[in-house]
C-alpha atoms as a PDB file:
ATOM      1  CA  UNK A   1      11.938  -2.589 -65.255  1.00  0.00           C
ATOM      2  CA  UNK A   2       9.220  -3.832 -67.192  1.00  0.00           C
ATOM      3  CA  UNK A   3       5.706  -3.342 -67.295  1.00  0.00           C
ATOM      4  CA  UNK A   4       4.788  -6.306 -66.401  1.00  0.00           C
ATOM      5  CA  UNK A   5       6.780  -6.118 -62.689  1.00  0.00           C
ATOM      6  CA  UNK A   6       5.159  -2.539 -61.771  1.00  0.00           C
ATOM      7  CA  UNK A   7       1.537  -3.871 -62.205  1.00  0.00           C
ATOM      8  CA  UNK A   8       0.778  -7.566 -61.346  1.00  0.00           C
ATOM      9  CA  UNK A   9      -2.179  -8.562 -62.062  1.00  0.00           C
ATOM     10  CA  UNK A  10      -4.068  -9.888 -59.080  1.00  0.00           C
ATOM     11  CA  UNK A  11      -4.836 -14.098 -58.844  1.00  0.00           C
ATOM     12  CA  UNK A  12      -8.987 -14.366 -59.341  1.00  0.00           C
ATOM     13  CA  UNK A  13      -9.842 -17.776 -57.748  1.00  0.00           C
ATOM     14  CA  UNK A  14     -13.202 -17.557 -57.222  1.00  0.00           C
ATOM     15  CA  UNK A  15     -12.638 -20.183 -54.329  1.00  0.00           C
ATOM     16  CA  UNK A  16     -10.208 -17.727 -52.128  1.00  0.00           C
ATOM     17  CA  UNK A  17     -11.580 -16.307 -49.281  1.00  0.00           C
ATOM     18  CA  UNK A  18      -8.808 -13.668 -49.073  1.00  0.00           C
ATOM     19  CA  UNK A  19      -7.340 -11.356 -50.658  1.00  0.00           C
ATOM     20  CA  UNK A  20      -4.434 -13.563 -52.541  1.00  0.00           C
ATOM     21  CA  UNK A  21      -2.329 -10.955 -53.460  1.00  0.00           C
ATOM     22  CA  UNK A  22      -1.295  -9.107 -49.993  1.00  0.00           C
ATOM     23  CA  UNK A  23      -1.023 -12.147 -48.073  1.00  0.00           C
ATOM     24  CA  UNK A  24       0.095 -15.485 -47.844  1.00  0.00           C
ATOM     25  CA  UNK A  25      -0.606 -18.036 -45.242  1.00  0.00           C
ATOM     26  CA  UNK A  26       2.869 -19.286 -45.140  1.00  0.00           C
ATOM     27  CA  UNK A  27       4.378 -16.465 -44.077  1.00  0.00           C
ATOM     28  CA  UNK A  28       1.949 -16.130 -41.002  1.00  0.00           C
ATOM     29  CA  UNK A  29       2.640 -20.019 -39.794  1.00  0.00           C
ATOM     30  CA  UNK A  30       6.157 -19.570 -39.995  1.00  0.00           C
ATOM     31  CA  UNK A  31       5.486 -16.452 -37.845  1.00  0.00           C
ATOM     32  CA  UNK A  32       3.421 -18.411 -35.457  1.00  0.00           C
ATOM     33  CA  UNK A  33       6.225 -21.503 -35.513  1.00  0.00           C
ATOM     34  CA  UNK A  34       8.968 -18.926 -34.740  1.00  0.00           C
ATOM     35  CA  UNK A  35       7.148 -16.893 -32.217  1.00  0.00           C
ATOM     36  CA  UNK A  36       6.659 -20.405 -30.563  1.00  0.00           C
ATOM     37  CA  UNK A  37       9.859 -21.438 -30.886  1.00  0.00           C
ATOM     38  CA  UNK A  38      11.874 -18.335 -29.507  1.00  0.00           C
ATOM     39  CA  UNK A  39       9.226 -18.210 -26.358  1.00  0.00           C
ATOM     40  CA  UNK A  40      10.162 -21.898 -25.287  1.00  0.00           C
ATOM     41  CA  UNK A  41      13.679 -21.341 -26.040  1.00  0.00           C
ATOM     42  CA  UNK A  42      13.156 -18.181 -23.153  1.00  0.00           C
ATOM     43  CA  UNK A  43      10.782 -19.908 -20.732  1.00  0.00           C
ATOM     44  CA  UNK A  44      13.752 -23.108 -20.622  1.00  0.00           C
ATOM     45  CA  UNK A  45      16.801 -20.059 -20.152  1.00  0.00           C
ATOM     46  CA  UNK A  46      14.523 -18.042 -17.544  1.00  0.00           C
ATOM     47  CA  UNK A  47      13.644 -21.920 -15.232  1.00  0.00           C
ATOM     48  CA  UNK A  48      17.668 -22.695 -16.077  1.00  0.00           C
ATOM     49  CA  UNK A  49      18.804 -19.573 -14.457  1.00  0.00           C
ATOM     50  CA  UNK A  50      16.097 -19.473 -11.660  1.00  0.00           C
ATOM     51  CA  UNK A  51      17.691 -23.079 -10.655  1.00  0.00           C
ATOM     52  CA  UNK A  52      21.289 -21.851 -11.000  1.00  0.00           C
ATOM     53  CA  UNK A  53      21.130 -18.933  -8.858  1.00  0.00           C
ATOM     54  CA  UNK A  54      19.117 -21.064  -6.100  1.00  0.00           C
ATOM     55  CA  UNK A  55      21.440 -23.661  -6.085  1.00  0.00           C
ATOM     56  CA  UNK A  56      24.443 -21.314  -6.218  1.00  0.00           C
ATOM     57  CA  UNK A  57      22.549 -18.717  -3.006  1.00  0.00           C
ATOM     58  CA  UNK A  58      22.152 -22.216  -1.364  1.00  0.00           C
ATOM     59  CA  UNK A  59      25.775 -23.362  -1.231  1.00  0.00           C
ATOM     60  CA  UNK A  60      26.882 -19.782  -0.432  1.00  0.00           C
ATOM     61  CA  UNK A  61      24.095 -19.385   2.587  1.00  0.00           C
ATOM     62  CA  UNK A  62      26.060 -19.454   5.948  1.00  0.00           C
ATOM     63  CA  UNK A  63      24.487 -19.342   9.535  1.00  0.00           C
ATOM     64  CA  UNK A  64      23.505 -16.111  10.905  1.00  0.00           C
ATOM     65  CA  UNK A  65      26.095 -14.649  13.661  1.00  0.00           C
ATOM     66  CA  UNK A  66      25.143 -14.526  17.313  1.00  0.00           C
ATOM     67  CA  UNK A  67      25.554 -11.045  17.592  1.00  0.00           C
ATOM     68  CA  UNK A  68      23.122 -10.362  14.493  1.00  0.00           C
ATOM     69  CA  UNK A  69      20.364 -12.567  16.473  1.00  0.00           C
ATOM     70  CA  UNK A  70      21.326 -10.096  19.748  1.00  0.00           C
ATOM     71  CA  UNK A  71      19.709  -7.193  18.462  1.00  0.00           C
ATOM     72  CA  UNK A  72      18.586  -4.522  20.056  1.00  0.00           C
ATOM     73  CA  UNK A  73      14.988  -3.354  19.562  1.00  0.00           C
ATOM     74  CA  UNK A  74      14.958  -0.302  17.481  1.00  0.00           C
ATOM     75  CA  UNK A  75      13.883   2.769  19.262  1.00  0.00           C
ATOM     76  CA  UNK A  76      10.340   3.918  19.386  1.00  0.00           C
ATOM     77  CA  UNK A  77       7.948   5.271  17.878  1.00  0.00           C
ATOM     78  CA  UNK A  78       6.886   2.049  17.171  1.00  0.00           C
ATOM     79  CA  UNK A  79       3.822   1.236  14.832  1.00  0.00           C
ATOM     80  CA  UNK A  80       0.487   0.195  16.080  1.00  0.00           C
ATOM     81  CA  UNK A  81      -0.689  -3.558  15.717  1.00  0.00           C
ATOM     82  CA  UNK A  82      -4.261  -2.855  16.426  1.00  0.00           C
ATOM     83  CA  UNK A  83      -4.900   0.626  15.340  1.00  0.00           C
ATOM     84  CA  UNK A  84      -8.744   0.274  15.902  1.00  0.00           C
ATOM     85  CA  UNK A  85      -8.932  -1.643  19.072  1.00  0.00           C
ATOM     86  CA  UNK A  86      -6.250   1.137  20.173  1.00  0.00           C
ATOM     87  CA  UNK A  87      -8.371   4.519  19.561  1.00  0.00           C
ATOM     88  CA  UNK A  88     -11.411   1.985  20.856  1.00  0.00           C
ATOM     89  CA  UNK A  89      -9.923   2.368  24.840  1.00  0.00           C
ATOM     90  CA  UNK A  90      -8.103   5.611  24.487  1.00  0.00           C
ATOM     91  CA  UNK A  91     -11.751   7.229  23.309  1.00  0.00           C
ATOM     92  CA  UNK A  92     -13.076   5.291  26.152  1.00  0.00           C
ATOM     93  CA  UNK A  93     -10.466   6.853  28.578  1.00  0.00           C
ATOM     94  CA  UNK A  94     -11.426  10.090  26.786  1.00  0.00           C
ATOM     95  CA  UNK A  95     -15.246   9.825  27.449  1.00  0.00           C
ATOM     96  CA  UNK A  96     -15.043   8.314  31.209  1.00  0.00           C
ATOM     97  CA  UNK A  97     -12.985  11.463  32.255  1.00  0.00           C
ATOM     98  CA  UNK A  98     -15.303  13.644  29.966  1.00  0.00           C
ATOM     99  CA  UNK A  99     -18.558  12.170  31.798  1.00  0.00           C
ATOM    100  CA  UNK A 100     -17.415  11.175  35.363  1.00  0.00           C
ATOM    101  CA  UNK A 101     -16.110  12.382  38.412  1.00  0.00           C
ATOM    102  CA  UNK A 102     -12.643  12.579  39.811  1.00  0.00           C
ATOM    103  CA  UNK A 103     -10.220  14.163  41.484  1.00  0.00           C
ATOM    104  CA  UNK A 104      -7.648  16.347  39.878  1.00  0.00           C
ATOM    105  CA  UNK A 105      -5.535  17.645  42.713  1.00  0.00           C
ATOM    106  CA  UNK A 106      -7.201  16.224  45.874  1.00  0.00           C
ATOM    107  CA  UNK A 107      -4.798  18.507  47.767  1.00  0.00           C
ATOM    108  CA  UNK A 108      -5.755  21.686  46.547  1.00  0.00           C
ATOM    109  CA  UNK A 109      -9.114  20.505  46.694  1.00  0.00           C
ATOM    110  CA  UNK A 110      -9.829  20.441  42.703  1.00  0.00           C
ATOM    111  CA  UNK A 111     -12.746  18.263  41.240  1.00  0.00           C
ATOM    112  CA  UNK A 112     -13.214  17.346  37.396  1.00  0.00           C
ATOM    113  CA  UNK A 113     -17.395  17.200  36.793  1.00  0.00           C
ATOM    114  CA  UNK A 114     -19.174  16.308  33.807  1.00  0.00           C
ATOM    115  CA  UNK A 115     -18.981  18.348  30.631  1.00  0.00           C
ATOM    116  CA  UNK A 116     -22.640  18.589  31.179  1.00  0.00           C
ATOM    117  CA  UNK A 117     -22.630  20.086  34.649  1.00  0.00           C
ATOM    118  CA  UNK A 118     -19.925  22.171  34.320  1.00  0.00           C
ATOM    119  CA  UNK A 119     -21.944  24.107  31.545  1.00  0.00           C
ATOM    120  CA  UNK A 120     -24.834  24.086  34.248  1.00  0.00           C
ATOM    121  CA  UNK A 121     -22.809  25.555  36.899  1.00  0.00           C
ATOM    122  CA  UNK A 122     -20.978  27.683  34.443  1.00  0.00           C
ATOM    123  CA  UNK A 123     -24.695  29.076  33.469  1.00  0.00           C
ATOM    124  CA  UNK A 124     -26.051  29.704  36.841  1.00  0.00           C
ATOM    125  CA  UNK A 125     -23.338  30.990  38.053  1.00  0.00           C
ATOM    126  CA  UNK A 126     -21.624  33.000  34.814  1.00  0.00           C
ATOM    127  CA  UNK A 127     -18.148  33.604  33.907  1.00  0.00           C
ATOM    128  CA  UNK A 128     -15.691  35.214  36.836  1.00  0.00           C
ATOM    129  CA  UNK A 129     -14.804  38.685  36.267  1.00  0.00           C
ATOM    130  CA  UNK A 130     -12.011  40.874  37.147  1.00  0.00           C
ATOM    131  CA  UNK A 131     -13.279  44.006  39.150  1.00  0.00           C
ATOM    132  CA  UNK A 132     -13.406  47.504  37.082  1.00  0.00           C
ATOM    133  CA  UNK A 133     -10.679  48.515  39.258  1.00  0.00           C
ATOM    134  CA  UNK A 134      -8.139  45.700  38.540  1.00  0.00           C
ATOM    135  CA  UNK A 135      -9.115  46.210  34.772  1.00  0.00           C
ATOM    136  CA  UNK A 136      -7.818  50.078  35.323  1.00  0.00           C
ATOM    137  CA  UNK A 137      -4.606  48.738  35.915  1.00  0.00           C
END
């Protein structure tokens, strides 16, 4: 090779406001053009398909059997469609049994209280104990 191939020596127009040598403007258009090119070439393949394969699921689409419309519902647990409103009225049941009075067993002769007046009654009263002679035992 000769000397004068290995070392160019670079353009100097003052007027360039780039480096001549490395670049050339050409070469990024045709880039551009052909990046442009190859993504309209896609975009009209992707919409040709999309119509294909619509027409083609619409021809094969048939009615949907009787017995597939008969379907039993699925066995529970099934999911909630108001999760809030739900643990609203079952906190609600919650606190009216907490903080009224009922009967548990009417025969027997068993009343629920409030939580607060149990603890009163439980405090006047105290806890039952066993005798010391059961506890031998």
């Amino acid at each position: 090779m000769a000397e004068s191939d290995l070392h160019r020596e670079p353009r100097t127009d003052l007027q360039a406001s780039y480096e001549l040598s490395d670049l050339r403007p050409g070469y990024i258009a045709f880039f551009g053009i052909g990046l442009s090119v190859v993504l309209v070439i896609s975009v009209v393949i992707a919409s040709l398909i999309v119509h294909y394969k619509t027409v083609q699921h619409a021809r094969q689409d048939t009615p949907i059997p009787r017995l597939a419309q008969e379907r039993e519902a699925t066995p529970g647990p099934r999911l909630q469609v108001d999760a809030h409103s739900e643990l609203r009225q079952m906190r609600a049941a919650e606190d009216a049994a907490l903080n009224n009075y009922g009967w548990v067993d009417k025969n027997a002769g068993i009343v629920r209280i409030p939580v607060d007046q149990a603890m009163e009654v439980l405090a006047k009263k105290g806890l039952p104990a066993r005798k010391q002679e059961e506890k031998a035992r």
